[in-house]
PDB file of N, CA and C in Angstrom:
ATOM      1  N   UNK A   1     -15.107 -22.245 -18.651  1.00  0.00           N
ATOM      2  CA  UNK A   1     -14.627 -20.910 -18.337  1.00  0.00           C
ATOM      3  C   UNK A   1     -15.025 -20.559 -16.903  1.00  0.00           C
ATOM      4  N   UNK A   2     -14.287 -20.060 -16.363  1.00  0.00           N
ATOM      5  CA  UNK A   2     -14.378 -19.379 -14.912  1.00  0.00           C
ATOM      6  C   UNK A   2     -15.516 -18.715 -14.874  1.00  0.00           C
ATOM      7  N   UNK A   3     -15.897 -18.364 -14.076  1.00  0.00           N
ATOM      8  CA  UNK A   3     -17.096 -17.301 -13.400  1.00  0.00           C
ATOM      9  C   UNK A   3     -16.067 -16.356 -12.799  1.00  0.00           C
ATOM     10  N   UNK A   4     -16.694 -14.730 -12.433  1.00  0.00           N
ATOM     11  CA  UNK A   4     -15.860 -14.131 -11.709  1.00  0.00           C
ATOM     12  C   UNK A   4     -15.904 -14.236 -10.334  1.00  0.00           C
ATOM     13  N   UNK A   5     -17.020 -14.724  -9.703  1.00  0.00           N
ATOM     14  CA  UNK A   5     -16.769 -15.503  -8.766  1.00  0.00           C
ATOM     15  C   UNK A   5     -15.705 -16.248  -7.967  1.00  0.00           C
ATOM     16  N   UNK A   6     -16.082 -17.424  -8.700  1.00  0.00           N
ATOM     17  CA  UNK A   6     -14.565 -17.940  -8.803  1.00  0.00           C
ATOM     18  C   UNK A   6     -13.309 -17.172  -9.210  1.00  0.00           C
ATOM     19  N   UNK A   7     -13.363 -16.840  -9.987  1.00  0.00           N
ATOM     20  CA  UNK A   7     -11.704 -16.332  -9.845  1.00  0.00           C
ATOM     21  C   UNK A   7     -11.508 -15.008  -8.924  1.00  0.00           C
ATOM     22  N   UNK A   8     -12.496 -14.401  -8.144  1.00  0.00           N
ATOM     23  CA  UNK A   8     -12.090 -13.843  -7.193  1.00  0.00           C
ATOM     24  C   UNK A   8     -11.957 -14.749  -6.055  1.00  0.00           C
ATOM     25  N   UNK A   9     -12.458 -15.840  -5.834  1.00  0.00           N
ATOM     26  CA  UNK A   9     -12.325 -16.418  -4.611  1.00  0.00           C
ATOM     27  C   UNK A   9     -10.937 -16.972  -5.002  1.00  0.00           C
ATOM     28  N   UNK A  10     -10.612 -17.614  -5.776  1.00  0.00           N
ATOM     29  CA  UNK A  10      -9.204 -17.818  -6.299  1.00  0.00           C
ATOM     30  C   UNK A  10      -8.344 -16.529  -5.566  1.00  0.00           C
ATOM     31  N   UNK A  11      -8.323 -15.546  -6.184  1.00  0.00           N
ATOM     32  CA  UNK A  11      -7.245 -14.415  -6.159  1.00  0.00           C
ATOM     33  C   UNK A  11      -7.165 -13.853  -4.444  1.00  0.00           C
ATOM     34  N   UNK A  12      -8.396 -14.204  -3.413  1.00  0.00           N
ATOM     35  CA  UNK A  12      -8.690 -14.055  -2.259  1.00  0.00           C
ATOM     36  C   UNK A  12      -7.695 -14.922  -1.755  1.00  0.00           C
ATOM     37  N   UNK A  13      -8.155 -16.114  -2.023  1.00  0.00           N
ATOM     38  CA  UNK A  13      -7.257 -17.458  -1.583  1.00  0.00           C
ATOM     39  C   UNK A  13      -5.585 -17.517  -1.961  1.00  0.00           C
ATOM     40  N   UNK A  14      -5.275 -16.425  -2.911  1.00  0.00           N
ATOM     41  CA  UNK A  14      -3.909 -16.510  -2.953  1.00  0.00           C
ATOM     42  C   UNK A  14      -3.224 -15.793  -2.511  1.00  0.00           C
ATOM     43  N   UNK A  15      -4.124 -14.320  -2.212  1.00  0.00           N
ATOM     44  CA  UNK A  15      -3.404 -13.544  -0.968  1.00  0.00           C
ATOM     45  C   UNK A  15      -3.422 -13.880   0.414  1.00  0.00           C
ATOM     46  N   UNK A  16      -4.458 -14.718   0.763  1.00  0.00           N
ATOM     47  CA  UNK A  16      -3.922 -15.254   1.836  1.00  0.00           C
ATOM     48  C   UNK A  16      -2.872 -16.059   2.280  1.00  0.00           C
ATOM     49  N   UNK A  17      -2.659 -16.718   1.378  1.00  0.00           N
ATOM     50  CA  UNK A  17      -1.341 -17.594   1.059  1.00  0.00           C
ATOM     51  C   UNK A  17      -0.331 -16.980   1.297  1.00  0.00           C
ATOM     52  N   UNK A  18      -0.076 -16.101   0.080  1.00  0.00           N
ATOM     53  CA  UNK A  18       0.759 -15.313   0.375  1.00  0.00           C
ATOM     54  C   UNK A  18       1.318 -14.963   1.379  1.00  0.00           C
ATOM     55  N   UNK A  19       0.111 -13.705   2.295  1.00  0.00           N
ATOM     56  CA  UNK A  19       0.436 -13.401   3.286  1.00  0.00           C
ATOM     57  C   UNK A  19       0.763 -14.363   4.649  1.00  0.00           C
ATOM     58  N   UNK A  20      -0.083 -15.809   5.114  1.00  0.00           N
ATOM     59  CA  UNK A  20       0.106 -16.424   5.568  1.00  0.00           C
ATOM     60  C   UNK A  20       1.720 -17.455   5.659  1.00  0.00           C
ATOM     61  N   UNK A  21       2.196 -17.213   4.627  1.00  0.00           N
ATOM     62  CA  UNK A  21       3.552 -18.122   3.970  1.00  0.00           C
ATOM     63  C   UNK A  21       4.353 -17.179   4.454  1.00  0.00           C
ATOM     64  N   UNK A  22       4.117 -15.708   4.075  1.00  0.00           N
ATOM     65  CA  UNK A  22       5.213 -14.762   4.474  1.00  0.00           C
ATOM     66  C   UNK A  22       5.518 -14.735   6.230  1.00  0.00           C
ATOM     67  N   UNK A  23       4.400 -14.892   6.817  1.00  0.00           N
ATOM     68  CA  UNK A  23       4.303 -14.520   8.208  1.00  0.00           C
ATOM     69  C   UNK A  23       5.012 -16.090   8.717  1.00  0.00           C
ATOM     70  N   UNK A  24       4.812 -17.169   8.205  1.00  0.00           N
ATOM     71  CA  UNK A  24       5.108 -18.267   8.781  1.00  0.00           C
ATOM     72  C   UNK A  24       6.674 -18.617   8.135  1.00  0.00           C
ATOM     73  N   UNK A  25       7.525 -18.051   7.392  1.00  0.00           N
ATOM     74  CA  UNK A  25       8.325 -18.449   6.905  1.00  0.00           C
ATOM     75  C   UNK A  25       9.289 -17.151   7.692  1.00  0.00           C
ATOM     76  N   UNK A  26       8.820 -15.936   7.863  1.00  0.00           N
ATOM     77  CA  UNK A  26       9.966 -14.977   8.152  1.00  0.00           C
ATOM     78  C   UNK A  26       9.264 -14.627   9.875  1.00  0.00           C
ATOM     79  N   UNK A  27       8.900 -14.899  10.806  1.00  0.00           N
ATOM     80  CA  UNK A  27       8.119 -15.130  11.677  1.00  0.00           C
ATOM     81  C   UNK A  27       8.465 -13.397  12.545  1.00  0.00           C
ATOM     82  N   UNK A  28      10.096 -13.267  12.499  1.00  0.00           N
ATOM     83  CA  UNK A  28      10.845 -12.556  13.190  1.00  0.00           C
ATOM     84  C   UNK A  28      11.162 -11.124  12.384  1.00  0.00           C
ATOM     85  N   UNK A  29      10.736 -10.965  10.898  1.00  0.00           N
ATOM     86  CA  UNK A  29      11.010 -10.239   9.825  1.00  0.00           C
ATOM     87  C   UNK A  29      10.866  -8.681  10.622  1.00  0.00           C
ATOM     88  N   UNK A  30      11.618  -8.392   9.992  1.00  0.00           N
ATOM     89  CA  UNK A  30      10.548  -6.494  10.242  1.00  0.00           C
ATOM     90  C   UNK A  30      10.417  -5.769   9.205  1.00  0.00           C
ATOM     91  N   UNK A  31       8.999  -5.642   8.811  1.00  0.00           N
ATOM     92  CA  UNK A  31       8.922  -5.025   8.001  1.00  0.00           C
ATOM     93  C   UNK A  31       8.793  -3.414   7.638  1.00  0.00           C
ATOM     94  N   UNK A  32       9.253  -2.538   6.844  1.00  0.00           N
ATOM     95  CA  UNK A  32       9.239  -1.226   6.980  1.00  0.00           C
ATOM     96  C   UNK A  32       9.144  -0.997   5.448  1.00  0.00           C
ATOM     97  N   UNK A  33       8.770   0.469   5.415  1.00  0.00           N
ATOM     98  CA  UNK A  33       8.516   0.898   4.754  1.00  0.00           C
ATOM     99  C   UNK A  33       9.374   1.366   3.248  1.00  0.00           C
ATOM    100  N   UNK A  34       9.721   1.434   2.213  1.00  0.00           N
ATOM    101  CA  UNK A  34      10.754   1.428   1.776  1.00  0.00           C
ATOM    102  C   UNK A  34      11.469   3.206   1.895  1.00  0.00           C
ATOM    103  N   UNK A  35      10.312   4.023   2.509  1.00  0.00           N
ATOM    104  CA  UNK A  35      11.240   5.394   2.663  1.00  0.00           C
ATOM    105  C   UNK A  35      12.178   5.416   3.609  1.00  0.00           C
ATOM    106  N   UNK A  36      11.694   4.502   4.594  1.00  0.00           N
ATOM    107  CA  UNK A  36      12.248   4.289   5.729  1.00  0.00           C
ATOM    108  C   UNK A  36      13.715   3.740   6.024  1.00  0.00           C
ATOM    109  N   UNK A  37      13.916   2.700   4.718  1.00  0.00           N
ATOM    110  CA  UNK A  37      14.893   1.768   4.184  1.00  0.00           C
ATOM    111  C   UNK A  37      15.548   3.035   3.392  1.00  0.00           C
ATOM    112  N   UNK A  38      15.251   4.080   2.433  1.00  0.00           N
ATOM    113  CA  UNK A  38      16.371   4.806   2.089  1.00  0.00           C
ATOM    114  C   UNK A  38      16.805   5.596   3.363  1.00  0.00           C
ATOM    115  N   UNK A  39      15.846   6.317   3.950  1.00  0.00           N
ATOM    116  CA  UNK A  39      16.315   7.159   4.808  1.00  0.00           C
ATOM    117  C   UNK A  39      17.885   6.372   5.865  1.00  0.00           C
ATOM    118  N   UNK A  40      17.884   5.359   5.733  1.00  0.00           N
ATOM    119  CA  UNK A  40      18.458   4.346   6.482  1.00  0.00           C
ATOM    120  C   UNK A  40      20.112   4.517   5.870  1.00  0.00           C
ATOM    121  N   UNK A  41      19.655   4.181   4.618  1.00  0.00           N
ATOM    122  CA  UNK A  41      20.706   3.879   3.533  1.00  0.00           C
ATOM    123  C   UNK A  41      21.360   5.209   3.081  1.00  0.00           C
ATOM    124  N   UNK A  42      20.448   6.386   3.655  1.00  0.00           N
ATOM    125  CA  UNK A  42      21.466   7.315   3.210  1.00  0.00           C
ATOM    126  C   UNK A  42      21.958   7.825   3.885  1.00  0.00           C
ATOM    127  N   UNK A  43      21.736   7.624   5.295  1.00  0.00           N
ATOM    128  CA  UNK A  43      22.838   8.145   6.301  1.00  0.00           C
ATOM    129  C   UNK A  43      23.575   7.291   6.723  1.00  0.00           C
ATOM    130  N   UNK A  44      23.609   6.059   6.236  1.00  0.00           N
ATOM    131  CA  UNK A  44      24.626   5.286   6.513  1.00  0.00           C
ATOM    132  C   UNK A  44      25.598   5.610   5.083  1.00  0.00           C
ATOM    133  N   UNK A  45      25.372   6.055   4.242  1.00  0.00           N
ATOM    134  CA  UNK A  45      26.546   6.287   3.044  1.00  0.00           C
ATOM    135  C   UNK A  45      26.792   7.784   3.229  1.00  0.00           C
ATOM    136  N   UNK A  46      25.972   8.339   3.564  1.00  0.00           N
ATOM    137  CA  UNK A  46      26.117   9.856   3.318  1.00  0.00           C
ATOM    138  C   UNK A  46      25.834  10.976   4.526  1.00  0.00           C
ATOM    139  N   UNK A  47      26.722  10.287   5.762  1.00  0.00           N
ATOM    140  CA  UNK A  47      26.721  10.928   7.150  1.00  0.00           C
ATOM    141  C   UNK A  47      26.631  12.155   7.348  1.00  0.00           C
ATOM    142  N   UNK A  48      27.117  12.959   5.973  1.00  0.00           N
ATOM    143  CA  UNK A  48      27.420  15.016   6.088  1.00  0.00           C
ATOM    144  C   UNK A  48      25.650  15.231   5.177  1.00  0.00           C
ATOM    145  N   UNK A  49      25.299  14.455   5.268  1.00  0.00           N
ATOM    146  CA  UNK A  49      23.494  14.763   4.242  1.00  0.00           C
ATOM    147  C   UNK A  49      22.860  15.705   4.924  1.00  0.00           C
ATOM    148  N   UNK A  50      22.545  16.693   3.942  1.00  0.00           N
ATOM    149  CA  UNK A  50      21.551  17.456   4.584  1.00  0.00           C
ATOM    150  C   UNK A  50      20.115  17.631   4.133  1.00  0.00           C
ATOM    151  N   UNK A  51      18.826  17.239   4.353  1.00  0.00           N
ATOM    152  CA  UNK A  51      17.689  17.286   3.508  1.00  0.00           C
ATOM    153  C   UNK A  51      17.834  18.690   2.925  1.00  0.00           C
ATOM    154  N   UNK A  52      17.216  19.056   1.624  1.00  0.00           N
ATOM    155  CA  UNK A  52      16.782  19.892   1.017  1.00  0.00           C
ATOM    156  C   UNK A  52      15.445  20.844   1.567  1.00  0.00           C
ATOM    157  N   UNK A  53      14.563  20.176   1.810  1.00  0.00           N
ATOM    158  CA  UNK A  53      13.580  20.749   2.810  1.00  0.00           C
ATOM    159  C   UNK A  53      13.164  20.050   3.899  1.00  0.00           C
ATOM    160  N   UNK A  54      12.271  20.068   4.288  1.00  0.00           N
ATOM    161  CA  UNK A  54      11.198  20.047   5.874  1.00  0.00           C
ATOM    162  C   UNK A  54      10.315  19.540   5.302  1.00  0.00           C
ATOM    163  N   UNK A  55       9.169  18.957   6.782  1.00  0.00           N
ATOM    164  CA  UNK A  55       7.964  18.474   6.205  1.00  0.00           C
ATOM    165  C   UNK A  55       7.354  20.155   6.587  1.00  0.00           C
ATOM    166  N   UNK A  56       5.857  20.491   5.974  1.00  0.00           N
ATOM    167  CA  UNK A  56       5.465  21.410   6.290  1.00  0.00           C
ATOM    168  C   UNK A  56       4.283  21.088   7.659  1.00  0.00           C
ATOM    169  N   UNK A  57       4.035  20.241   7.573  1.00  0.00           N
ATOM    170  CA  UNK A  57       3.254  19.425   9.248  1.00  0.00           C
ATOM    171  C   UNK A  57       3.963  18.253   9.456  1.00  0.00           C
ATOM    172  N   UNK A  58       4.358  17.908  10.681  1.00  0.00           N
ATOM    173  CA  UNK A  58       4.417  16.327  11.280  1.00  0.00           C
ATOM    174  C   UNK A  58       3.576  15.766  12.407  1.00  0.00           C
ATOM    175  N   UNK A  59       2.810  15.093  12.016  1.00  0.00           N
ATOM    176  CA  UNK A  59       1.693  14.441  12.297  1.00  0.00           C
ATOM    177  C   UNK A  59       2.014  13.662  13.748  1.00  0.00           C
ATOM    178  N   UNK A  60       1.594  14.502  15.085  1.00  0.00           N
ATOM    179  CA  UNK A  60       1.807  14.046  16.450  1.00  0.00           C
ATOM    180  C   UNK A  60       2.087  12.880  16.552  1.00  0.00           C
ATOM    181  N   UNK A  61       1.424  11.936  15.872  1.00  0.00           N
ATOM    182  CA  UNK A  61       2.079  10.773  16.553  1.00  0.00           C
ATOM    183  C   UNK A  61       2.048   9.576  15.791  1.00  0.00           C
ATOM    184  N   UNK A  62       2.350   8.343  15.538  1.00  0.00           N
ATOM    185  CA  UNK A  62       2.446   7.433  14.479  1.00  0.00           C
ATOM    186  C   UNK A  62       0.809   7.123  14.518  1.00  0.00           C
ATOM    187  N   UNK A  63       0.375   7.087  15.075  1.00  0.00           N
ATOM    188  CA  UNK A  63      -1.559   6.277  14.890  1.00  0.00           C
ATOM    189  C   UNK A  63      -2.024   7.502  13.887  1.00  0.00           C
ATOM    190  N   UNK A  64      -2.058   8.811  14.221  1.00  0.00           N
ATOM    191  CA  UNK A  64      -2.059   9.940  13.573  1.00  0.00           C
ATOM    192  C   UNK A  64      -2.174   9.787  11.935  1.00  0.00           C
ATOM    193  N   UNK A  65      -0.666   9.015  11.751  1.00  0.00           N
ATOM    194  CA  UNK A  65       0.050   8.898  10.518  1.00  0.00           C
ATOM    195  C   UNK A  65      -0.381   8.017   9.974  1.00  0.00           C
ATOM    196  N   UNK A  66      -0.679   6.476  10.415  1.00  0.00           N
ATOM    197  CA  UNK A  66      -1.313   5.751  10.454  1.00  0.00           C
ATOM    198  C   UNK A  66      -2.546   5.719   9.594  1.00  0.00           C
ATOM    199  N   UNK A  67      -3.429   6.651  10.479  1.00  0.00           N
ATOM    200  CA  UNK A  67      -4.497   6.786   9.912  1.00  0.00           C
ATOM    201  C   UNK A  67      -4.619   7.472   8.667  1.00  0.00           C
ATOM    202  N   UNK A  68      -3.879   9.284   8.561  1.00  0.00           N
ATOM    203  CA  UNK A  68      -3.561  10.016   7.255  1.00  0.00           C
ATOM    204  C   UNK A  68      -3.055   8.947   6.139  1.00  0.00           C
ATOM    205  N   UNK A  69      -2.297   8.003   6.472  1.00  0.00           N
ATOM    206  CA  UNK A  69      -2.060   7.199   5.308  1.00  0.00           C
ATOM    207  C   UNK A  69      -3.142   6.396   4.584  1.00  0.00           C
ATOM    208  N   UNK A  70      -4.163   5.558   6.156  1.00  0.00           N
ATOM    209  CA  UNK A  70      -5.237   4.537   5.530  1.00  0.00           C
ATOM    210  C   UNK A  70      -5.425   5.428   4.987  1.00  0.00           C
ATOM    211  N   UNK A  71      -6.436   6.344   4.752  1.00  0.00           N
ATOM    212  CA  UNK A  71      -7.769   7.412   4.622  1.00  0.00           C
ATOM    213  C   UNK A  71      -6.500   7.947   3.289  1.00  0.00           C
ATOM    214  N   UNK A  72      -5.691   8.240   2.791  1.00  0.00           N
ATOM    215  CA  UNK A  72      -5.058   8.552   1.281  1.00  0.00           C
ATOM    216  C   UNK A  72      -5.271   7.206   0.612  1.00  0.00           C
ATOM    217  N   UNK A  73      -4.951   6.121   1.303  1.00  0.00           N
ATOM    218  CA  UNK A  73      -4.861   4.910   0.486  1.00  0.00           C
ATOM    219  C   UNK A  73      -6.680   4.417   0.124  1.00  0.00           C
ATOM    220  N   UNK A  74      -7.414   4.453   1.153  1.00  0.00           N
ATOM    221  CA  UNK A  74      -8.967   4.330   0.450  1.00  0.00           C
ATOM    222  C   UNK A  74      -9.417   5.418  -0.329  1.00  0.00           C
ATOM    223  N   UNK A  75      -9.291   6.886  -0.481  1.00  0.00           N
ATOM    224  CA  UNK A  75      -9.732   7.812  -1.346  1.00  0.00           C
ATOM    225  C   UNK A  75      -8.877   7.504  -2.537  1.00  0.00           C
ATOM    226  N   UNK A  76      -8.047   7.268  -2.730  1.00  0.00           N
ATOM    227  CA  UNK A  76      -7.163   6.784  -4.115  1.00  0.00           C
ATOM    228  C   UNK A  76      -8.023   5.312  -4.566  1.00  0.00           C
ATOM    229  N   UNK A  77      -8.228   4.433  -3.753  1.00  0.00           N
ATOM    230  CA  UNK A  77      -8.861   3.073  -3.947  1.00  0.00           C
ATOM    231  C   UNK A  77     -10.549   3.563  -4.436  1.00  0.00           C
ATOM    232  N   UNK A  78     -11.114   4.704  -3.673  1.00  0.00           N
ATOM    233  CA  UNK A  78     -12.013   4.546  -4.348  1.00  0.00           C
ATOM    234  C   UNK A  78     -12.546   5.484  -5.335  1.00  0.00           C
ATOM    235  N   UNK A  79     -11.192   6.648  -5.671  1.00  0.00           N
ATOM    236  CA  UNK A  79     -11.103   6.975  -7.396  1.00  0.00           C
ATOM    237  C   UNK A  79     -11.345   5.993  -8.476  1.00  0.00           C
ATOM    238  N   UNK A  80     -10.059   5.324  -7.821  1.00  0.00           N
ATOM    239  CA  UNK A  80      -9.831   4.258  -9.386  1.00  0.00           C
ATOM    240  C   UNK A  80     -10.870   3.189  -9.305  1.00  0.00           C
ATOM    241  N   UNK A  81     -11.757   2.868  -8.026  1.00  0.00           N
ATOM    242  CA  UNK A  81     -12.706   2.403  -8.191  1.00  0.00           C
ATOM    243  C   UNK A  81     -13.979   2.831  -9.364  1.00  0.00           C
ATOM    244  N   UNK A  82     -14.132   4.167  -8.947  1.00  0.00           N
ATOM    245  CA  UNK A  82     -15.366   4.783  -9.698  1.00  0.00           C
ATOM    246  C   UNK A  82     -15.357   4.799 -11.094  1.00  0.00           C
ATOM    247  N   UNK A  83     -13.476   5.366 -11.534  1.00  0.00           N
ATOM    248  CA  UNK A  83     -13.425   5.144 -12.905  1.00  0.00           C
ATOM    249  C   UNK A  83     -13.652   3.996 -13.582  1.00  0.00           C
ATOM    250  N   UNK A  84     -13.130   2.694 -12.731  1.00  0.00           N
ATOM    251  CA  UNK A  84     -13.095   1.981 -13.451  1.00  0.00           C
ATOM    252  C   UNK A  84     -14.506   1.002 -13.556  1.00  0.00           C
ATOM    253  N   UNK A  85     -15.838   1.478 -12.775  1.00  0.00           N
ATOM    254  CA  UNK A  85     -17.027   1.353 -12.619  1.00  0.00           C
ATOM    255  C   UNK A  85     -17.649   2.270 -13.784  1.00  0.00           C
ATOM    256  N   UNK A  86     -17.001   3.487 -13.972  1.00  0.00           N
ATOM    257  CA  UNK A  86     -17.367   3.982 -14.715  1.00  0.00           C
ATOM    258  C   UNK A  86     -17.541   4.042 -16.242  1.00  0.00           C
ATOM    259  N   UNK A  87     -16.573   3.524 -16.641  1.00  0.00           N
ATOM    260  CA  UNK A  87     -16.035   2.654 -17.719  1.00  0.00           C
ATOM    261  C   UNK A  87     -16.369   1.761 -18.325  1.00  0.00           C
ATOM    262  N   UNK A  88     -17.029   0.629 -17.164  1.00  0.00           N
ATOM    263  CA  UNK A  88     -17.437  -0.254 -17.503  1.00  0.00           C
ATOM    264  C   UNK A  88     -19.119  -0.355 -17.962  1.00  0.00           C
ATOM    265  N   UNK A  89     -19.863   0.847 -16.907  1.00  0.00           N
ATOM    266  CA  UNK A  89     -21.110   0.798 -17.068  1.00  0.00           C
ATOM    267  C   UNK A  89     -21.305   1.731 -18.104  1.00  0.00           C
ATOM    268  N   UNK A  90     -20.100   2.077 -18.683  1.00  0.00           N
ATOM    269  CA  UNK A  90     -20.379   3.238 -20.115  1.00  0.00           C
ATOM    270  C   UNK A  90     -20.338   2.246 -20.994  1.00  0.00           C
ATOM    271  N   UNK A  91     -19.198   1.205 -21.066  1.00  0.00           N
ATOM    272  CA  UNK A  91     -19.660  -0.058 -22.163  1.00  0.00           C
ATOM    273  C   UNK A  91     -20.514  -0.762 -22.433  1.00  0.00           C
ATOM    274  N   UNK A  92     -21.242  -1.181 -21.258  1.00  0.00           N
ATOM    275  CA  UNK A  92     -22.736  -1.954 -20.925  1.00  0.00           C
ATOM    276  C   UNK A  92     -23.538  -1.069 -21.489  1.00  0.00           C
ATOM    277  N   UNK A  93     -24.003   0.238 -21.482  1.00  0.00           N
ATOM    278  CA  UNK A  93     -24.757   0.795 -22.100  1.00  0.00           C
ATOM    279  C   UNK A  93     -24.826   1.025 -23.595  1.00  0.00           C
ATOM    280  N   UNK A  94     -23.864   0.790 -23.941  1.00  0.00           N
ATOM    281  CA  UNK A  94     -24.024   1.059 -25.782  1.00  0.00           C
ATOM    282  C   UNK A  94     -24.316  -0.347 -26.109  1.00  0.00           C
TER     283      UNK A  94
END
C-alpha cells in the first residue's frame, strides 16, 4: 500500500506533466479565461446585447485584478482547508 507520501509525490509529478505537456505541445496557445470566451461568443452572436448591469468597482488595472483574484482563490483554499483539517482531527479524536 502507498504511503501518502508517495502518492502525493505521485499527484505532484502528474501535474507537472500535465502542465509541462500542455506548454510543450500548444507552445503558441492562448489561454483565457472562460468569461472571457463567453463575453467573446456573445457579441459575436448577439451584436444588439446589452448587459443587464455594471460592475459596481473596476479594478484599475489587470495586476490589481490579478491579485483580487489570487487573494479570493487562497482564502477559499484555505476555508476548505480548515474544514477539511477539521474533520479530520474531529475523527482522530474519538
Amino acid at each position: 500500500m502507498m504511503t501518502n507520501k508517495t502518492s502525493n509525490l505521485l499527484l505532484l509529478g502528474a501535474i507537472i506533466l500535465i502542465v509541462v505537456l500542455t506548454l510543450y505541445f500548444f507552445p503558441n496557445a492562448e489561454f483565457m479565461g472562460a468569461d472571457g470566451l463567453a463575453e467573446d461568443y456573445i457579441t459575436e452572436s448577439q451584436p444588439d446585447y446589452e448587459p443587464w448591469f455594471s460592475n459596481i468597482w473596476e479594478p484599475p488595472s489587470g495586476e490589481i485584478e490579478s491579485l483580487l483574484f489570487s487573494l479570493q482563490a487562497a482564502i477559499g483554499t484555505g476555508i476548505v482547508a480548515y474544514v477539511i483539517g477539521y474533520y479530520k482531527g474531529k475523527k482522530k479524536a474519538v
